[in-house]
C-alpha atoms as a PDB file:
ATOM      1  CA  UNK A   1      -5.228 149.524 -20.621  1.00  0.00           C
ATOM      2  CA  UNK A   2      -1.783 149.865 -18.660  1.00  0.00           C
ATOM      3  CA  UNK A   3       0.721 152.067 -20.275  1.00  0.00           C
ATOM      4  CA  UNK A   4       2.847 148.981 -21.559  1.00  0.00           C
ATOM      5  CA  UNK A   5       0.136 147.199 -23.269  1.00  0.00           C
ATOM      6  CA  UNK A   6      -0.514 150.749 -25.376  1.00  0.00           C
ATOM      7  CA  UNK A   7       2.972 151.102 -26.132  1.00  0.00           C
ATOM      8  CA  UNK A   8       2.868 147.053 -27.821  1.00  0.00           C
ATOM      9  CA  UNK A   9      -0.387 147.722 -29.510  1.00  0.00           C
ATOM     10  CA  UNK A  10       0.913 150.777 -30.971  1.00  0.00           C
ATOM     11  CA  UNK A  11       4.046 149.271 -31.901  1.00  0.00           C
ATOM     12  CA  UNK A  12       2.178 146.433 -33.781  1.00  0.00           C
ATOM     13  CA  UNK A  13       0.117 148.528 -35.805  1.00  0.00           C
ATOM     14  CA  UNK A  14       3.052 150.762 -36.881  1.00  0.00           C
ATOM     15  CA  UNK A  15       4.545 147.231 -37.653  1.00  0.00           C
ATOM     16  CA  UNK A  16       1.934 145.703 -39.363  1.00  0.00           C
ATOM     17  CA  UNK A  17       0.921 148.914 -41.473  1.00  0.00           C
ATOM     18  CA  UNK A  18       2.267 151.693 -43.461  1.00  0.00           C
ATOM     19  CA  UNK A  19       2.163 154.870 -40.974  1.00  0.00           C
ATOM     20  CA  UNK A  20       2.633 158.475 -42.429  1.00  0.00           C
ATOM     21  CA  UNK A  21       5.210 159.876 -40.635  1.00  0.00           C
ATOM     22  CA  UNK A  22       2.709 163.429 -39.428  1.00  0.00           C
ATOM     23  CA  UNK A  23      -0.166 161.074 -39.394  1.00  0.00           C
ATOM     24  CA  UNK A  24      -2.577 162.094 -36.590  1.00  0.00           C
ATOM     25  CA  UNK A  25      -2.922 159.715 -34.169  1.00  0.00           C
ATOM     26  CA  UNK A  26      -5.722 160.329 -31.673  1.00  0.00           C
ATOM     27  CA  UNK A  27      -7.545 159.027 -28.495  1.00  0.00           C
ATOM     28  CA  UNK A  28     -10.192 160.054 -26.467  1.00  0.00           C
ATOM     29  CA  UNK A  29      -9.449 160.460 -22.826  1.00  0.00           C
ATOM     30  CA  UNK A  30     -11.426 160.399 -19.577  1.00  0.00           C
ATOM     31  CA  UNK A  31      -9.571 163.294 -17.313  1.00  0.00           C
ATOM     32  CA  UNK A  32     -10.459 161.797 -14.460  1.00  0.00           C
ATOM     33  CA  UNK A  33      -8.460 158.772 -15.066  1.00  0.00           C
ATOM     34  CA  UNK A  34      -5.508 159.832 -16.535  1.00  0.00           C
ATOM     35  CA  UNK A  35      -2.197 159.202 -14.736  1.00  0.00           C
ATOM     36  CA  UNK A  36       1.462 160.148 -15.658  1.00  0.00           C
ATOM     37  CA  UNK A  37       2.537 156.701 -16.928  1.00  0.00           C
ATOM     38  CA  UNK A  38      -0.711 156.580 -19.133  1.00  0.00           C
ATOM     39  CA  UNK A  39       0.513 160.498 -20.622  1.00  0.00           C
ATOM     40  CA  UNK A  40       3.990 159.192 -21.026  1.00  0.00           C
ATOM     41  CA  UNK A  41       3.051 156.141 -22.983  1.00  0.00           C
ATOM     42  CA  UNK A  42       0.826 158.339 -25.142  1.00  0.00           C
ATOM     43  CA  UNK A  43       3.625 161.077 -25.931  1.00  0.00           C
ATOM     44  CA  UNK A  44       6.454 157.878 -26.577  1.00  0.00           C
ATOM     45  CA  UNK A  45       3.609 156.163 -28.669  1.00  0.00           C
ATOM     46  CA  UNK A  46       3.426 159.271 -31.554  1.00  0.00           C
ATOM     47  CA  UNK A  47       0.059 160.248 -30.102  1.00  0.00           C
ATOM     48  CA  UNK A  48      -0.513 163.747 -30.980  1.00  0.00           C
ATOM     49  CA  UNK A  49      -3.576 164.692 -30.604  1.00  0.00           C
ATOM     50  CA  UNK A  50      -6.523 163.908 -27.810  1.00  0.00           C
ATOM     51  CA  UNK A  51      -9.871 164.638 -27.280  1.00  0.00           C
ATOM     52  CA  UNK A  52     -10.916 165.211 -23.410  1.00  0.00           C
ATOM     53  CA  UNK A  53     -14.492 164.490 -22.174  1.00  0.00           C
ATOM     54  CA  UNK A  54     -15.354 167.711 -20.093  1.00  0.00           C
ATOM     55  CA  UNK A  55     -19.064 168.012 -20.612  1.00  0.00           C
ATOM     56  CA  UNK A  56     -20.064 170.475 -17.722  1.00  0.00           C
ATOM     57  CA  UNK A  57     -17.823 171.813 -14.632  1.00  0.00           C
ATOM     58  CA  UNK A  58     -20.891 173.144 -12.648  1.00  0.00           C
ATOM     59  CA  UNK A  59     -21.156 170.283  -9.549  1.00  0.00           C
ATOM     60  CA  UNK A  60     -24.600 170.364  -9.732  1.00  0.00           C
ATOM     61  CA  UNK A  61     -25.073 168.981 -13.017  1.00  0.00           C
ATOM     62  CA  UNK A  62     -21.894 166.095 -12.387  1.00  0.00           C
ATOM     63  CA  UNK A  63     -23.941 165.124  -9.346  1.00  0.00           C
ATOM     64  CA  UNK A  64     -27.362 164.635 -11.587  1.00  0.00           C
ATOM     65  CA  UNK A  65     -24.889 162.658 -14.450  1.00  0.00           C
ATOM     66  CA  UNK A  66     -23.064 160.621 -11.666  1.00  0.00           C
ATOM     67  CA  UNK A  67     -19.651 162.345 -13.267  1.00  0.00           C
ATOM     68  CA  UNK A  68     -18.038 164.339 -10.807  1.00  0.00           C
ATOM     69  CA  UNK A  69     -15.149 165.811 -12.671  1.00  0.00           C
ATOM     70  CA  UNK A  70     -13.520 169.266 -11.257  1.00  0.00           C
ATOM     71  CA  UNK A  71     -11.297 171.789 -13.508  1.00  0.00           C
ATOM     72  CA  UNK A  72      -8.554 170.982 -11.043  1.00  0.00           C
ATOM     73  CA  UNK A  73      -8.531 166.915 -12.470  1.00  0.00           C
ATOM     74  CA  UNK A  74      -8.851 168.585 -15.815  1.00  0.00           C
ATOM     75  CA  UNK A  75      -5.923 171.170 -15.785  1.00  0.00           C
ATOM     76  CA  UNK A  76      -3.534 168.198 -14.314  1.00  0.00           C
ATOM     77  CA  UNK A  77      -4.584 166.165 -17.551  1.00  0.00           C
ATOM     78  CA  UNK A  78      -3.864 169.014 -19.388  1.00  0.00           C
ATOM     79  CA  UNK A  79      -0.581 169.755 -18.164  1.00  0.00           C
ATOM     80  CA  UNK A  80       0.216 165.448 -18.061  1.00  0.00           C
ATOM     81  CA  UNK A  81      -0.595 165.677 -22.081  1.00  0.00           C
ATOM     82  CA  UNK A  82       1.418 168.829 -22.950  1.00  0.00           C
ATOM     83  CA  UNK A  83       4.685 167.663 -21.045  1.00  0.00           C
ATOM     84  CA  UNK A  84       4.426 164.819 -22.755  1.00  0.00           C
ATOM     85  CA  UNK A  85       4.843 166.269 -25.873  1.00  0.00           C
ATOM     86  CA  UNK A  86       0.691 165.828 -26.870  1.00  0.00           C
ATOM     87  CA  UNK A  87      -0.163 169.738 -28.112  1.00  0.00           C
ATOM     88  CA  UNK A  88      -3.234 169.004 -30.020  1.00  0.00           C
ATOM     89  CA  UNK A  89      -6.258 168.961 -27.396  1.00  0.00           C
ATOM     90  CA  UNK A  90     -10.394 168.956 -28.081  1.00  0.00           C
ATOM     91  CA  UNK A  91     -12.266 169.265 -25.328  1.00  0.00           C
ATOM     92  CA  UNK A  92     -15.971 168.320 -25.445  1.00  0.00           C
ATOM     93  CA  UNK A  93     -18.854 169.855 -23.920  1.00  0.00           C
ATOM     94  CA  UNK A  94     -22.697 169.026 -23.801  1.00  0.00           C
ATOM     95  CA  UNK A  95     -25.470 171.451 -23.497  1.00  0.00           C
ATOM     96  CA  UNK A  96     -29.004 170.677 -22.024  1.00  0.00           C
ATOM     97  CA  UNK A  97     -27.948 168.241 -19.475  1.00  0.00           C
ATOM     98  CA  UNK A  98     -29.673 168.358 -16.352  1.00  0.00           C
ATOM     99  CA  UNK A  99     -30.115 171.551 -14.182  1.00  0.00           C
ATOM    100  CA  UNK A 100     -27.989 173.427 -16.590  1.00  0.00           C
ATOM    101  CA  UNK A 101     -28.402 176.446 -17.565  1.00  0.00           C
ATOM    102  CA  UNK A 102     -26.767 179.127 -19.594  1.00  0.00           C
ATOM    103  CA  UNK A 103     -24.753 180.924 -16.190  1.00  0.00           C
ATOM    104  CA  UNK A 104     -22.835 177.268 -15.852  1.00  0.00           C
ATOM    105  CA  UNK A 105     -22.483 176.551 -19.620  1.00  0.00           C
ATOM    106  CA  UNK A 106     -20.848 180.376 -19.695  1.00  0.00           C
ATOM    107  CA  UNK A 107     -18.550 179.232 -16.628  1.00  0.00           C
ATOM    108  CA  UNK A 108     -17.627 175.585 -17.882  1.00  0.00           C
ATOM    109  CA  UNK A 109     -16.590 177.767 -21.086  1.00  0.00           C
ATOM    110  CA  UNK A 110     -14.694 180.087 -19.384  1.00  0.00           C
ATOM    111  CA  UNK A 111     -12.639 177.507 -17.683  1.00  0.00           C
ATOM    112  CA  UNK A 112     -12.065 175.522 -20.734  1.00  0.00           C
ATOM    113  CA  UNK A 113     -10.615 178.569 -22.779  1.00  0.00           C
ATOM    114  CA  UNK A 114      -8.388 179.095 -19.608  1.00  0.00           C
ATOM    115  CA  UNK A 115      -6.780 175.984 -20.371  1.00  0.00           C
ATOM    116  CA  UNK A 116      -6.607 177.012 -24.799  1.00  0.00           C
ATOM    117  CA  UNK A 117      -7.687 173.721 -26.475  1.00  0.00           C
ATOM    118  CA  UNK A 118      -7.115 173.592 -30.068  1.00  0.00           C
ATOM    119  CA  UNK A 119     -10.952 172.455 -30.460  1.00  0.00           C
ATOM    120  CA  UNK A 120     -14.112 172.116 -29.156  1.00  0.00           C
ATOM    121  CA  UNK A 121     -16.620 169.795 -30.291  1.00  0.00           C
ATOM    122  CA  UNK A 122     -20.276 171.165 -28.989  1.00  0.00           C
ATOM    123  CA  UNK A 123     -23.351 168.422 -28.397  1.00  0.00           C
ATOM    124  CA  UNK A 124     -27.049 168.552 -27.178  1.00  0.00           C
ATOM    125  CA  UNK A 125     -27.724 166.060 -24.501  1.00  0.00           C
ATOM    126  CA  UNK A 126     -29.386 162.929 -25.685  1.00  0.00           C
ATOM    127  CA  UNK A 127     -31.654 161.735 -23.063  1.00  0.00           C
ATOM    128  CA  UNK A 128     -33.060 157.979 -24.397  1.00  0.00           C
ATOM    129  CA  UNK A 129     -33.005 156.082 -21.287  1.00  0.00           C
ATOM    130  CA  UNK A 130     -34.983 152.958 -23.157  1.00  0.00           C
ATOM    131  CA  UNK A 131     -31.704 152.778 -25.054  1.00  0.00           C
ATOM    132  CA  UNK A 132     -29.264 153.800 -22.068  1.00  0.00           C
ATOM    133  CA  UNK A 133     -30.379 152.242 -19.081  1.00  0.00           C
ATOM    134  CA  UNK A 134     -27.407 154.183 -16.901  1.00  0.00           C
ATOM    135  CA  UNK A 135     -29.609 157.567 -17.679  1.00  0.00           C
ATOM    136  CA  UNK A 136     -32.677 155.812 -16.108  1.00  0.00           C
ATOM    137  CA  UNK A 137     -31.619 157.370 -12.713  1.00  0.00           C
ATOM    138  CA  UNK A 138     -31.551 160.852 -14.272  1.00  0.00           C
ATOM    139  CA  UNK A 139     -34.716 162.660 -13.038  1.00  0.00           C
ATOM    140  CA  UNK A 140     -36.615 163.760 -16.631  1.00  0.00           C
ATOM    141  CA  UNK A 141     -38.240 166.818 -14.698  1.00  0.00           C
ATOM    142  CA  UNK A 142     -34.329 168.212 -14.341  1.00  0.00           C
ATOM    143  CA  UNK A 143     -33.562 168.599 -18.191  1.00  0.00           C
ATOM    144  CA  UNK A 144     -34.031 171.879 -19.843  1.00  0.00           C
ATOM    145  CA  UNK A 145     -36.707 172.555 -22.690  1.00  0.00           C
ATOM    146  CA  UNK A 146     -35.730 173.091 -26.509  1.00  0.00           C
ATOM    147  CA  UNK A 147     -35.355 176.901 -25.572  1.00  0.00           C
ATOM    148  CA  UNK A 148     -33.530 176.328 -22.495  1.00  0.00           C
ATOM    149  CA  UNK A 149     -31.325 174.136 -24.896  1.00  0.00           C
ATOM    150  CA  UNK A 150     -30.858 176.541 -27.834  1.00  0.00           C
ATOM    151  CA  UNK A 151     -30.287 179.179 -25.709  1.00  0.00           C
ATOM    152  CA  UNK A 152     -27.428 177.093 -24.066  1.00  0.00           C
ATOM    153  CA  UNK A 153     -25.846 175.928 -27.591  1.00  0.00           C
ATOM    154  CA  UNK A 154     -26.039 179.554 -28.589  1.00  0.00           C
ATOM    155  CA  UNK A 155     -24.421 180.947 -25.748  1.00  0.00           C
ATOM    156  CA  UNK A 156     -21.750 178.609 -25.327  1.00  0.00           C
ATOM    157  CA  UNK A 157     -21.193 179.099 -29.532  1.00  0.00           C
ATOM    158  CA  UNK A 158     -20.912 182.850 -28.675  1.00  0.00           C
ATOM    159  CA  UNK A 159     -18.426 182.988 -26.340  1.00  0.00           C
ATOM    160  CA  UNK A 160     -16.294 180.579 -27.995  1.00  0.00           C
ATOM    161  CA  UNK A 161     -16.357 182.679 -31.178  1.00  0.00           C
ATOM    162  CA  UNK A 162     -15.695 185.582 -28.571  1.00  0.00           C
ATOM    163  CA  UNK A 163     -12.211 183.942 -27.419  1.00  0.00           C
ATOM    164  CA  UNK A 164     -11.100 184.063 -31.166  1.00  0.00           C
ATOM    165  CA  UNK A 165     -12.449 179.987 -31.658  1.00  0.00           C
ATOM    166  CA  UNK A 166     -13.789 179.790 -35.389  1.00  0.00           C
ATOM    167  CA  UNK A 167     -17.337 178.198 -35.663  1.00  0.00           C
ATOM    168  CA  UNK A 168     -17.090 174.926 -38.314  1.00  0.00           C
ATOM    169  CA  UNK A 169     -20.945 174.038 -38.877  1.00  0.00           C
ATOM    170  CA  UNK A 170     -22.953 174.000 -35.830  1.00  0.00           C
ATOM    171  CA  UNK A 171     -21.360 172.318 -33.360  1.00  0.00           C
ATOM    172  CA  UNK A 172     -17.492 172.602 -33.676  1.00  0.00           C
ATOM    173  CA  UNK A 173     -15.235 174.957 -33.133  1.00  0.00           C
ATOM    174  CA  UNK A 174     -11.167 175.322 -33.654  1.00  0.00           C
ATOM    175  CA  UNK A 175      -8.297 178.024 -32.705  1.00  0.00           C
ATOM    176  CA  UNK A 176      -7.777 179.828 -36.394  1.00  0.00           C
ATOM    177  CA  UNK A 177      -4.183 178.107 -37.149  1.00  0.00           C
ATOM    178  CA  UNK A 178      -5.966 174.724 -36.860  1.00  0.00           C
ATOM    179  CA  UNK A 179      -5.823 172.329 -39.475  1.00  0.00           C
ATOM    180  CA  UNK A 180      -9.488 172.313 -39.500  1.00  0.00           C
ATOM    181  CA  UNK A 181      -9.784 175.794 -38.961  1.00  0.00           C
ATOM    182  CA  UNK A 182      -7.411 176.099 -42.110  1.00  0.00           C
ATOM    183  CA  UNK A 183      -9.422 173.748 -43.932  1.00  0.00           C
ATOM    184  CA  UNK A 184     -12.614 175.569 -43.727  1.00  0.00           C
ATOM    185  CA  UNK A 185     -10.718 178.562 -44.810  1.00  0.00           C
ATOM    186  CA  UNK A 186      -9.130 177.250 -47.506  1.00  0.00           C
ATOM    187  CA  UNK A 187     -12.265 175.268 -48.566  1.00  0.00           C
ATOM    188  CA  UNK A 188     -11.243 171.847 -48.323  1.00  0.00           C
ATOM    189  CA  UNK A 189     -13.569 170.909 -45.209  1.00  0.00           C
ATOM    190  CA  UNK A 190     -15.695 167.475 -45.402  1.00  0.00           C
ATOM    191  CA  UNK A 191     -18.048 166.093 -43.461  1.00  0.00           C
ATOM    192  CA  UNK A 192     -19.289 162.711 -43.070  1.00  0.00           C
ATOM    193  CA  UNK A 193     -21.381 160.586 -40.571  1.00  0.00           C
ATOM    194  CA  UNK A 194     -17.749 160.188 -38.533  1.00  0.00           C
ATOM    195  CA  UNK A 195     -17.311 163.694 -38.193  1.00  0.00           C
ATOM    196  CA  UNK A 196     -15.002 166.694 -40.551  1.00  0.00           C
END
């Protein structure tokens, strides 16, 4: 979608509806596509929050997904979002994708907390190729077992609780002065099929 056309879609639905003023608005965003335009639009649009596909930084495993993605694209789509005025980031990372392991789950952490998201949201690979024909080219024999897999969700859950990132359930986590963070806190956290 070109900048523009977000901008007048935007615009519509704060026309059409009722839109509380510290609403959170949110997208999803590939990091690898993002340009300055697209992060302006966002900012001028009353997006404030985004969610960033990382999954893994370790080359080996983009090469097996087809998703070659480095920190360096990541960081720029970082830095695009903040200057435009977007502060509230989730990254999202996937465990047990193939030839991981829990060395380049540790480092795509690592990375990730260099660049302080507000959240990360934490998911197991689903390999079900008779229901995604993309991940028929992914070679089966490259995945890692359950243990391989727990020991990768575990780690990674670790050393996000390590960089001061409170665990919410089993697969999210958020900086303590998050709103979900808070809300866990304060008891008022919900979860449904969509998510807290």
């Amino acid at each position: 979608m070109a900048p523009e056309a977000f901008a007048d879609l935007v615009g519509a639905l704060r026309y059409s509806y009722f839109v509380l003023p510290d609403a959170e608005i949110a997208v999803e965003i590939d990091p690898r596509t993002l340009t300055e335009p697209m992060a302006e639009a966002l900012g001028f649009s009353g997006v404030n929050r985004t969610s960033l596909g990382v999954q893994s930084f370790d080359p080996d495993v983009q090469r097996a997904i087809n998703r070659m993605q480095s920190f360096e694209q990541t960081a720029t789509c970082v830095e695009r979002l903040r200057r435009a005025g977007i502060d509230k980031l989730n990254f999202d990372l996937l465990y047990g994708l193939p030839l991981q392991t829990v060395d380049s789950c540790l480092d795509t952490v690592a990375k990730c907390i260099e660049l302080r998201p507000d959240r990360f949201s934490v998911f197991g690979y689903a390999h079900i190729p008779s229901f995604k024909k993309h991940q028929r080219a992914i070679d089966e024999s490259m995945l890692p077992g359950s243990a391989d897999r727990h020991l990768q969700s575990e780690a990674i859950a670790d050393a996000l609780v390590g960089a001061g990132y409170v665990r919410i359930g089993f697969d999210h986590f958020a900086l303590p002065e998050d709103g979900l963070a808070v809300a866990k806190q304060d008891g008022r956290l919900r979860r449904n099929f969509q998510g807290y």
